[in-house]
Protein backbone atom coordinates (compact mmCIF):
# COMPACT_ATOMS: atom_id res chain seq x y z
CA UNK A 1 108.29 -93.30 -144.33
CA UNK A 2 108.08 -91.69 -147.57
CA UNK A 3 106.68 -88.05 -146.83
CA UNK A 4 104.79 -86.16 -150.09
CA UNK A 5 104.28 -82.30 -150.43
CA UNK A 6 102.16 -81.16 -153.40
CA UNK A 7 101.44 -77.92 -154.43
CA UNK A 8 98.15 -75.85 -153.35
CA UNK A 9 95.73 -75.74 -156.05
CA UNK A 10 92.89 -73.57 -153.85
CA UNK A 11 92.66 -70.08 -155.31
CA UNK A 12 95.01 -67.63 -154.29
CA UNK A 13 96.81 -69.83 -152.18
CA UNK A 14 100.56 -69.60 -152.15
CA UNK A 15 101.94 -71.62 -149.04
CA UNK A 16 103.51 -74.45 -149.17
CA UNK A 17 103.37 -77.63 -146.23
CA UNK A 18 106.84 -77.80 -145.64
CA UNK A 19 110.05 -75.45 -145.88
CA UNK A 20 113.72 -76.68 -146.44
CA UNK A 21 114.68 -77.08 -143.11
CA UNK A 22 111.58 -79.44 -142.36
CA UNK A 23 112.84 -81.54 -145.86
CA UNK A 24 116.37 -81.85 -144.00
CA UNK A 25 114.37 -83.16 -140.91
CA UNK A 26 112.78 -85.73 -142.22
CA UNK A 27 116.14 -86.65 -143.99
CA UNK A 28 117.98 -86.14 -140.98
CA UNK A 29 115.01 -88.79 -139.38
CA UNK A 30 115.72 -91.37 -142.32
CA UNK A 31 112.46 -90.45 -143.89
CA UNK A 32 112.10 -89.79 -147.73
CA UNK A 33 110.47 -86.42 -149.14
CA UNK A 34 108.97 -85.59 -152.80
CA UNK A 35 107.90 -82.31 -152.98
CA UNK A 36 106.28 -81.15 -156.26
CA UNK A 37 108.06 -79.40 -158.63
CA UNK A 38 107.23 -75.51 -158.20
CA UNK A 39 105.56 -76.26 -154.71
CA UNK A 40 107.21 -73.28 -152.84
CA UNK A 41 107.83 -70.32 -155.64
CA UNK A 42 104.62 -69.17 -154.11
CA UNK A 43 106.39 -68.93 -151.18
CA UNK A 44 109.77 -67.78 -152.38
CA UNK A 45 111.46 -70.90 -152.18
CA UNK A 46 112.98 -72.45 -155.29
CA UNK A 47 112.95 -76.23 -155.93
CA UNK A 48 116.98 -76.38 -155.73
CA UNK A 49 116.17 -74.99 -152.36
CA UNK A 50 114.50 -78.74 -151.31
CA UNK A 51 117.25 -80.83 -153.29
CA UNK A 52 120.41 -79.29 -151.60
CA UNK A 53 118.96 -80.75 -148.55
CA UNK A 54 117.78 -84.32 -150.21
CA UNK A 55 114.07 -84.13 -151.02
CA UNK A 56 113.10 -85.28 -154.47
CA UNK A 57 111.34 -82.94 -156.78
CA UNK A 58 108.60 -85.21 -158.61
CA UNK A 59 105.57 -84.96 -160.14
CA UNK A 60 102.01 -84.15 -158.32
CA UNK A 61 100.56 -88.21 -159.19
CA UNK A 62 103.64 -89.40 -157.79
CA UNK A 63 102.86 -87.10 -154.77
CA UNK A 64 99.85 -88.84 -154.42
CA UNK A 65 100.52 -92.17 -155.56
CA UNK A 66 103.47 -92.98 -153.72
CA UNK A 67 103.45 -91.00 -150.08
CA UNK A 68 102.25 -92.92 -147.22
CA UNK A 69 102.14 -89.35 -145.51
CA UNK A 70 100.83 -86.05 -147.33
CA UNK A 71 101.54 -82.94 -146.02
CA UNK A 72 99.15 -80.02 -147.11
CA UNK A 73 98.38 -76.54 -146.18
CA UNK A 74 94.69 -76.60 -147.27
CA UNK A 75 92.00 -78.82 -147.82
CA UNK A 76 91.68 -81.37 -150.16
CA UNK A 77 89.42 -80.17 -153.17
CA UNK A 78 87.00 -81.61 -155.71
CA UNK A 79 90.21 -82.79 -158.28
CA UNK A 80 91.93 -84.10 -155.76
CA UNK A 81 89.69 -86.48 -153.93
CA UNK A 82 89.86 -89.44 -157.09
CA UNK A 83 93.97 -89.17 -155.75
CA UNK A 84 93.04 -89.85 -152.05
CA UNK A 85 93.38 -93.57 -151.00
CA UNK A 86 92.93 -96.17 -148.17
CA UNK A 87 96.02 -96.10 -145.72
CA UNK A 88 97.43 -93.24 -147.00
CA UNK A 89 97.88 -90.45 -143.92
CA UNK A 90 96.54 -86.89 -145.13
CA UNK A 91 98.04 -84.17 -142.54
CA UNK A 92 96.40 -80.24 -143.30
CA UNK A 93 93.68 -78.13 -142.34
CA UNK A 94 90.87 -79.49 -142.95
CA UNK A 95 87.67 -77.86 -141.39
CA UNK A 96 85.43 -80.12 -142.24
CA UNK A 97 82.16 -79.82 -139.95
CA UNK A 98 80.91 -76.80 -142.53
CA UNK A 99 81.88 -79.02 -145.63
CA UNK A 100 79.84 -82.30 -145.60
CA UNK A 101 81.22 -82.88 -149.19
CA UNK A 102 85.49 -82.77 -148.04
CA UNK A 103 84.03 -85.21 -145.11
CA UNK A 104 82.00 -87.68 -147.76
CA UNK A 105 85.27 -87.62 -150.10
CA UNK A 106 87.65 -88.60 -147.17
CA UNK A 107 85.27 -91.40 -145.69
CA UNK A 108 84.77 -92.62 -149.26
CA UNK A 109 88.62 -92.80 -150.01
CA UNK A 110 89.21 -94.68 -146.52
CA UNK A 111 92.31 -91.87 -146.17
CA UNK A 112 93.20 -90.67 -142.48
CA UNK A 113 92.64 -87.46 -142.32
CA UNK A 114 94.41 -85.66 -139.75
CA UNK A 115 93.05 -81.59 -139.41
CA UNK A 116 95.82 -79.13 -137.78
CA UNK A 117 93.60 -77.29 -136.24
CA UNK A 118 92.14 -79.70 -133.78
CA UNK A 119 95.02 -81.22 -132.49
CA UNK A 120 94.79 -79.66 -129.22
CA UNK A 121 96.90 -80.19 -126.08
CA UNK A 122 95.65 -81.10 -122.32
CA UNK A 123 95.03 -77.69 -121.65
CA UNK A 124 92.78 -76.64 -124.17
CA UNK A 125 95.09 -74.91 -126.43
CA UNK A 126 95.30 -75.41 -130.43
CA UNK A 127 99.40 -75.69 -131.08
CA UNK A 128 99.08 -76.01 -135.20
CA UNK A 129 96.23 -73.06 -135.16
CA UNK A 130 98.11 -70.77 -133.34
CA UNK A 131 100.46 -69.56 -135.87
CA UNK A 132 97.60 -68.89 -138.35
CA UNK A 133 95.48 -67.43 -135.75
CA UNK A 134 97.80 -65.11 -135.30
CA UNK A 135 98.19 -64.09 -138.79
CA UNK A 136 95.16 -63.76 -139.94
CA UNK A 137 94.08 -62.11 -136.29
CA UNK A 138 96.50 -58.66 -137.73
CA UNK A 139 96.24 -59.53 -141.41
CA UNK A 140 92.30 -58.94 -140.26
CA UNK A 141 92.86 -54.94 -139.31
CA UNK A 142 95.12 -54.80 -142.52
CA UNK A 143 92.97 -55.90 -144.89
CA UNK A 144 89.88 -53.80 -143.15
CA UNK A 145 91.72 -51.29 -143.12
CA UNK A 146 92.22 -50.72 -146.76
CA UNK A 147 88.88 -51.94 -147.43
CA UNK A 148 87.49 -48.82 -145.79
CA UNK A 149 89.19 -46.58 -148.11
CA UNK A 150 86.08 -45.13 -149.99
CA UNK A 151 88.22 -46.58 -153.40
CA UNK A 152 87.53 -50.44 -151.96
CA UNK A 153 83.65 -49.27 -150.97
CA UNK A 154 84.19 -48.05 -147.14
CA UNK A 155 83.22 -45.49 -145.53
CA UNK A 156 86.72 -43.41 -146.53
CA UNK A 157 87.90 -43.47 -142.39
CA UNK A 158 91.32 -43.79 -141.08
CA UNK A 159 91.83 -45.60 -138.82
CA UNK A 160 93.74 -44.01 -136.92
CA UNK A 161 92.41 -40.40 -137.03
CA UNK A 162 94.51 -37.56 -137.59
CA UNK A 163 94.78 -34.66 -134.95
CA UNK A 164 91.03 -32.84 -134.56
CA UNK A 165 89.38 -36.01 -135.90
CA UNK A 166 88.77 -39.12 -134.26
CA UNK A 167 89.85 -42.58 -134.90
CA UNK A 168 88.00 -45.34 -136.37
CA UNK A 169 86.29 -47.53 -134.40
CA UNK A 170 87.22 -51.30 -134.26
CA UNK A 171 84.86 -54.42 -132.91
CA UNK A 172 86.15 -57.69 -132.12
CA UNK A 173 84.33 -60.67 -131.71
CA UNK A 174 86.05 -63.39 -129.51
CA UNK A 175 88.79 -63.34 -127.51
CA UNK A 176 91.37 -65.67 -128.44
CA UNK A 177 94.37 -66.02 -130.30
CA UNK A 178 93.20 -64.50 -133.55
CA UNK A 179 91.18 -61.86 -131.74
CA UNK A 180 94.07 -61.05 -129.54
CA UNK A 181 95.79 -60.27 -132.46
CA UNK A 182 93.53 -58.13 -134.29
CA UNK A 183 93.73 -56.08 -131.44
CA UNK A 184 96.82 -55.45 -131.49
CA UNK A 185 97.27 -54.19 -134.75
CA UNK A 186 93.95 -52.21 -134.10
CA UNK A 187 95.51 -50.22 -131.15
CA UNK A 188 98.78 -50.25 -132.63
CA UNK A 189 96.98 -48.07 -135.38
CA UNK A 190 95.58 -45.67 -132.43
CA UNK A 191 92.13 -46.92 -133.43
CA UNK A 192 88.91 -47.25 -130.82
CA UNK A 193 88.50 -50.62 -129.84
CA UNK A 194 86.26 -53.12 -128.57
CA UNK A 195 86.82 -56.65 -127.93
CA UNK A 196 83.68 -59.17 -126.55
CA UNK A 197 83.74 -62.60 -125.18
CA UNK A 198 82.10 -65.18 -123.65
CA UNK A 199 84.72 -65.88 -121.00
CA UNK A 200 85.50 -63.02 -118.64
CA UNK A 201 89.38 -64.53 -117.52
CA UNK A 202 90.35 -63.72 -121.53
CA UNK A 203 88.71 -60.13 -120.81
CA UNK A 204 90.63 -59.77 -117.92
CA UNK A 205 93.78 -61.03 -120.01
CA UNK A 206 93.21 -58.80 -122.57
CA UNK A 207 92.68 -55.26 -120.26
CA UNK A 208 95.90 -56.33 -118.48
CA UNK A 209 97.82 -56.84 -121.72
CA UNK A 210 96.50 -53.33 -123.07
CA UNK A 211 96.12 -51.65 -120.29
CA UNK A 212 92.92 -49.48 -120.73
CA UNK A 213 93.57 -49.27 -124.50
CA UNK A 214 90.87 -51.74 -125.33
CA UNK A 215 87.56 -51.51 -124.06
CA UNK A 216 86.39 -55.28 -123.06
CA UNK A 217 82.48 -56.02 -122.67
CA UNK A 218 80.96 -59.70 -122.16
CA UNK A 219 79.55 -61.42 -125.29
CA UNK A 220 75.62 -61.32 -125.49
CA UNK A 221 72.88 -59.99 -128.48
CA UNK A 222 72.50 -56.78 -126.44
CA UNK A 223 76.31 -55.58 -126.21
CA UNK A 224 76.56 -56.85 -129.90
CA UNK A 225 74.16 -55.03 -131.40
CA UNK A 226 75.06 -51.86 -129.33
CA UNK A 227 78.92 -51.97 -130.55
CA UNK A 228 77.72 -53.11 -134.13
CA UNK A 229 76.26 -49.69 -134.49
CA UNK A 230 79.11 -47.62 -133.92
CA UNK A 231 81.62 -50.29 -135.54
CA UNK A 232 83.89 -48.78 -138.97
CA UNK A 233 85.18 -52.25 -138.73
CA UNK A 234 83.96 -55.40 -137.42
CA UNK A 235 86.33 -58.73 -137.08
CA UNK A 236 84.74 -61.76 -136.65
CA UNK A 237 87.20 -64.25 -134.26
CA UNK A 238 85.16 -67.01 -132.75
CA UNK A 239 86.22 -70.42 -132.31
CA UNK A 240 84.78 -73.71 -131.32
CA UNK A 241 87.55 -76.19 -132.03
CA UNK A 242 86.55 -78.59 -134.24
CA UNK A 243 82.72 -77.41 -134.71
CA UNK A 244 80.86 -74.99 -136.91
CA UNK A 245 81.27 -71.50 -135.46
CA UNK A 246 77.95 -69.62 -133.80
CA UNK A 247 76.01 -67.32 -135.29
CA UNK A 248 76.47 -64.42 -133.36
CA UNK A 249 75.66 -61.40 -135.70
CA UNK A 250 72.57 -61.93 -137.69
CA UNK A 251 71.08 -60.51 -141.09
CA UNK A 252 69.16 -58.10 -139.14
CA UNK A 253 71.97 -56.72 -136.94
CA UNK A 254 74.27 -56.32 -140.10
CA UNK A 255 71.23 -54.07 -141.59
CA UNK A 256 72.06 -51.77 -138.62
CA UNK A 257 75.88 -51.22 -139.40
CA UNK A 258 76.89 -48.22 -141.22
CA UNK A 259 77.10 -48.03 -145.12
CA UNK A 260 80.77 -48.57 -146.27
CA UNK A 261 81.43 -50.43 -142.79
CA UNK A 262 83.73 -53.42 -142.93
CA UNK A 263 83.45 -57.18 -142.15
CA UNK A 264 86.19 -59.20 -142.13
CA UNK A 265 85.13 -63.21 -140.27
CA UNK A 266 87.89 -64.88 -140.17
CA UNK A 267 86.57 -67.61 -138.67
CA UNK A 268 84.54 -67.98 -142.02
CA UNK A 269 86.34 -71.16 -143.02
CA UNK A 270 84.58 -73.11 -139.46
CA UNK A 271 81.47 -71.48 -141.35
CA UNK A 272 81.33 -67.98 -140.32
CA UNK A 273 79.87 -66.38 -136.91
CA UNK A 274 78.03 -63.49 -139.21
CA UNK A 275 74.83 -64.64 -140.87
CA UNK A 276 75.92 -62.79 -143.84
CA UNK A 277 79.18 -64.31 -144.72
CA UNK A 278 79.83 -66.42 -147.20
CA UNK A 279 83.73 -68.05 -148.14
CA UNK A 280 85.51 -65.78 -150.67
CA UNK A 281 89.13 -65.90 -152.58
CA UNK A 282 92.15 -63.86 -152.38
CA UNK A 283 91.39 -63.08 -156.49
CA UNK A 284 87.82 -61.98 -155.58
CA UNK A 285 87.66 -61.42 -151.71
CA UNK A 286 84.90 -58.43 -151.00
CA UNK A 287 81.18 -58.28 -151.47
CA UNK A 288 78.64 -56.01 -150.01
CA UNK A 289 74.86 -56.64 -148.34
CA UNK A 290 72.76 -53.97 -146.60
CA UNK A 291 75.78 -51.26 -147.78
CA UNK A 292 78.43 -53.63 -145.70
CA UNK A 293 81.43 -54.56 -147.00
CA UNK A 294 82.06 -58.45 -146.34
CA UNK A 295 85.45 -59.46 -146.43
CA UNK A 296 85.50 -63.89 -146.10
CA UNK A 297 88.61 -65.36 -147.37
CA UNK A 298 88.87 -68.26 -145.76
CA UNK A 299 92.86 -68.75 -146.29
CA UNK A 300 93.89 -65.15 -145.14
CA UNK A 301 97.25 -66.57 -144.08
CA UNK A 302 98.08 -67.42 -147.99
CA UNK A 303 98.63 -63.18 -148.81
CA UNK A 304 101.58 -63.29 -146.61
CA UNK A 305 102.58 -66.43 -147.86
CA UNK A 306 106.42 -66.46 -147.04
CA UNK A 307 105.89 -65.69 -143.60
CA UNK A 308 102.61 -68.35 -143.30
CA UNK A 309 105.14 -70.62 -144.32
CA UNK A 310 107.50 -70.69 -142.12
CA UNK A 311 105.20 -69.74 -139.07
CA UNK A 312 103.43 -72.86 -140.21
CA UNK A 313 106.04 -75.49 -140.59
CA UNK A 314 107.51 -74.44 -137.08
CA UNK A 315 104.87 -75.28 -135.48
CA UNK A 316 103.34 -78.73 -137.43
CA UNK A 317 106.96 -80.26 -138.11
CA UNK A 318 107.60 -81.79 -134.82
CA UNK A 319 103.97 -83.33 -135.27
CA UNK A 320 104.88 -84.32 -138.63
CA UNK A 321 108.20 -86.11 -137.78
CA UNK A 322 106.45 -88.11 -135.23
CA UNK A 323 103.73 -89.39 -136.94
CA UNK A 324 106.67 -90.79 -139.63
CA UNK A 325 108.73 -91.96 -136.93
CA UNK A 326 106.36 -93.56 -134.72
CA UNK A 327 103.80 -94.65 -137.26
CA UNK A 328 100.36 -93.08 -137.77
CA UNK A 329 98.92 -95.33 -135.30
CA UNK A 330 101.30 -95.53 -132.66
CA UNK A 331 101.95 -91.58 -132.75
CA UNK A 332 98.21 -91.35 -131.96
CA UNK A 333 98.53 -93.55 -129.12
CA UNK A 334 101.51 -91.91 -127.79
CA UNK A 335 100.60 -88.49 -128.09
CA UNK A 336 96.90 -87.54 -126.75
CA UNK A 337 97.00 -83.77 -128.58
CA UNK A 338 97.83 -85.43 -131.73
CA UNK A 339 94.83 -87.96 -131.23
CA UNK A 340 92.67 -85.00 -131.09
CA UNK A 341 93.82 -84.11 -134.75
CA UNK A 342 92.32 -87.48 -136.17
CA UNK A 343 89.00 -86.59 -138.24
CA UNK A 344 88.48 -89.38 -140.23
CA UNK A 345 89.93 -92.95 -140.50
CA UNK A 346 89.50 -95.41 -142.63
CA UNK A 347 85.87 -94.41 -143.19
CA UNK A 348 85.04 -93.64 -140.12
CA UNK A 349 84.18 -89.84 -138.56
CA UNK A 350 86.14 -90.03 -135.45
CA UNK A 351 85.94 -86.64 -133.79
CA UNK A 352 83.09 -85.68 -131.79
CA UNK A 353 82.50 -82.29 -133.47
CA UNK A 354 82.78 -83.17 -136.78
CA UNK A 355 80.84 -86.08 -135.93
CA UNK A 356 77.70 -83.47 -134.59
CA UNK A 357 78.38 -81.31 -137.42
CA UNK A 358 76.59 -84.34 -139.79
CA UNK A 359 74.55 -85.83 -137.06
CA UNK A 360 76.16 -89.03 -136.01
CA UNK A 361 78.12 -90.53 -133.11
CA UNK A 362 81.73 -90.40 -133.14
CA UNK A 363 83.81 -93.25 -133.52
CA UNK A 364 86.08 -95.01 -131.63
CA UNK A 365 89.60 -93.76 -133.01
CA UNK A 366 91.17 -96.81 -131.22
CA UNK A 367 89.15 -99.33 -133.33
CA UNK A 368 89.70 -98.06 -136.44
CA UNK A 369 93.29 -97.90 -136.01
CA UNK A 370 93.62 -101.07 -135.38
């Protein structure tokens, strides 16, 4: 199968879809690779980097033109959809049940769309989210961190405190990988935190992993607005695979915060669980309502791009090599997680959330592959 990697074009964003050791295993698989010319210097990787290992370096219409698989990192956006076409596999994050326009541009083109982050195994868990999650989950404590310092428009805490003053305080919405993750760096700081969920076995997960560091409480509008109160920095990690993400802190509740308080949602790109949010860039990434500052990049991952990467193509290349070596359709039949990834084919909305998220019925993904 001929395998094509262009370069991001979203705002700020640096990673690249594959590194050199995924080129050599496609090569190693008997698959070709063109990867655009430049594609990983955001990433530190030079183009002779992809050639020593037998990927071509071509142009971006080639890319497009002549893959039957396309690897991405983000999105397609508005100039690329005329370059989507029918039968031509589209593998990336793709998030599409808060952007109706992505979803009419891949049902238009008659691409199949394949979305890393709902590919999800028998158990429930998200393999090609993970990795992310897990960035963004401490890059969300860095980056509200600094955005606290009175320069940025916070409040001027630390943190961490500093002997005879007390440490910032820290609110974490959900749970899960990402949210895990933010609390980690939180407490690694030595700031107060709190971390509320629905489900009280990832409480209980979380107070055994920290033991007594983090303070858990179950998710509901009374505990939220309580914490929001006393929050420096609140980190939005809520996750409904595949489906918009809930509302869970309204316009009202943000009123309440403190002025020079912090937002950071990561799970703004699955359209935000703060009513205030709204998707920012890495070149423009803060603005403030009711005295908050809102943080919403929705491709956190792409300011550590080097290490995005490579945590990325770890975890999507074995996914990758078997949809080229199986076929798209037979990989989907074969491999029930990787079914779950399929968005859209040939047309046709295919995954049950997404599906909601525009108000139809889902699909068969069996009929429309044929």
């Amino acid at each position: 199968m001929i395998v094509g990697v262009p370069r991001e074009i979203k705002p700020g964003e640096q990673r690249v879809a594959l590194t050199p050791a995924g080129a050599r295993a496609f090569a190693e698989a008997g698959h070709r690779v063109l990867v655009e010319r430049g594609a990983g210097e955001g990433s530190g990787i030079r183009d002779d980097e992809y050639t020593a290992v037998g990927a071509a370096l071509v142009t971006v219409d080639e890319i497009w033109q002549r893959a039957e698989l396309v690897l991405k990192v983000k999105e397609p956006l508005p100039p690329e959809y005329a370059r989507l076409r029918a039968e031509q596999a589209l593998f990336t994050y793709l998030h599409l049940a808060p952007a109706p326009d992505i979803t009419r541009a891949l049902r238009t083109s008659g691409t199949i769309a394949i979305a890393y982050e709902t590919v999800q195994r028998a158990d429930g868990s998200l393999p090609l989210l993970t990795p992310m999650s897990e960035v963004a989950g401490r890059l969300s404590v860095q980056e509200g961190a600094f955005y606290l310092g009175r320069a940025h428009g916070g409040r001027g805490i630390l943190l961490s405190g500093v002997p005879g003053v007390p440490p910032g305080n820290v609110v974490i919405l959900g749970a899960g990988t990402a949210g895990l993750n933010a609390a980690r760096a939180a407490v690694g700081l030595g700031a107060d935190v709190s971390v509320l969920d629905v489900n009280a076995d990832r409480l209980r997960h979380l107070d055994d992993i920290f033991r007594g560091q983090v303070v858990t409480l179950m998710s509901n509008s009374f505990n939220v607005e309580q914490v929001l109160r006393r929050a420096d920095l609140l980190v939005g990690a809520v996750l409904v695979a595949g489906a918009r993400a809930p509302r869970l802190v309204t316009k009202d509740m943000v009123a309440t915060m403190k002025e020079g308080a912090v937002i950071v949602d990561i799970s703004v790109d699955q359209g935000g669980c703060i009513e205030t949010i709204h998707p920012t860039t890495l070149l423009d990434p803060v603005y403030v309502v009711s005295g908050v500052v809102h943080y919403g990049v929705a491709n956190m991952p792409a300011l550590v791009p080097r290490t995005s990467t490579f945590a990325l193509t770890n975890a999507t290349l074995p996914y990758a090599l078997e949809l080229a070596s199986r076929g798209i359709a037979a990989a989907a039949r074969a491999n029930p997680a990787l079914a779950r990834g399929f968005n859209i084919c040939r047309g046709q909305v295919v995954h049950p959330a997404v599906a909601e998220s525009i108000g139809e019925a889902p699909a068969s993904l069996e009929a429309c592959l044929g």
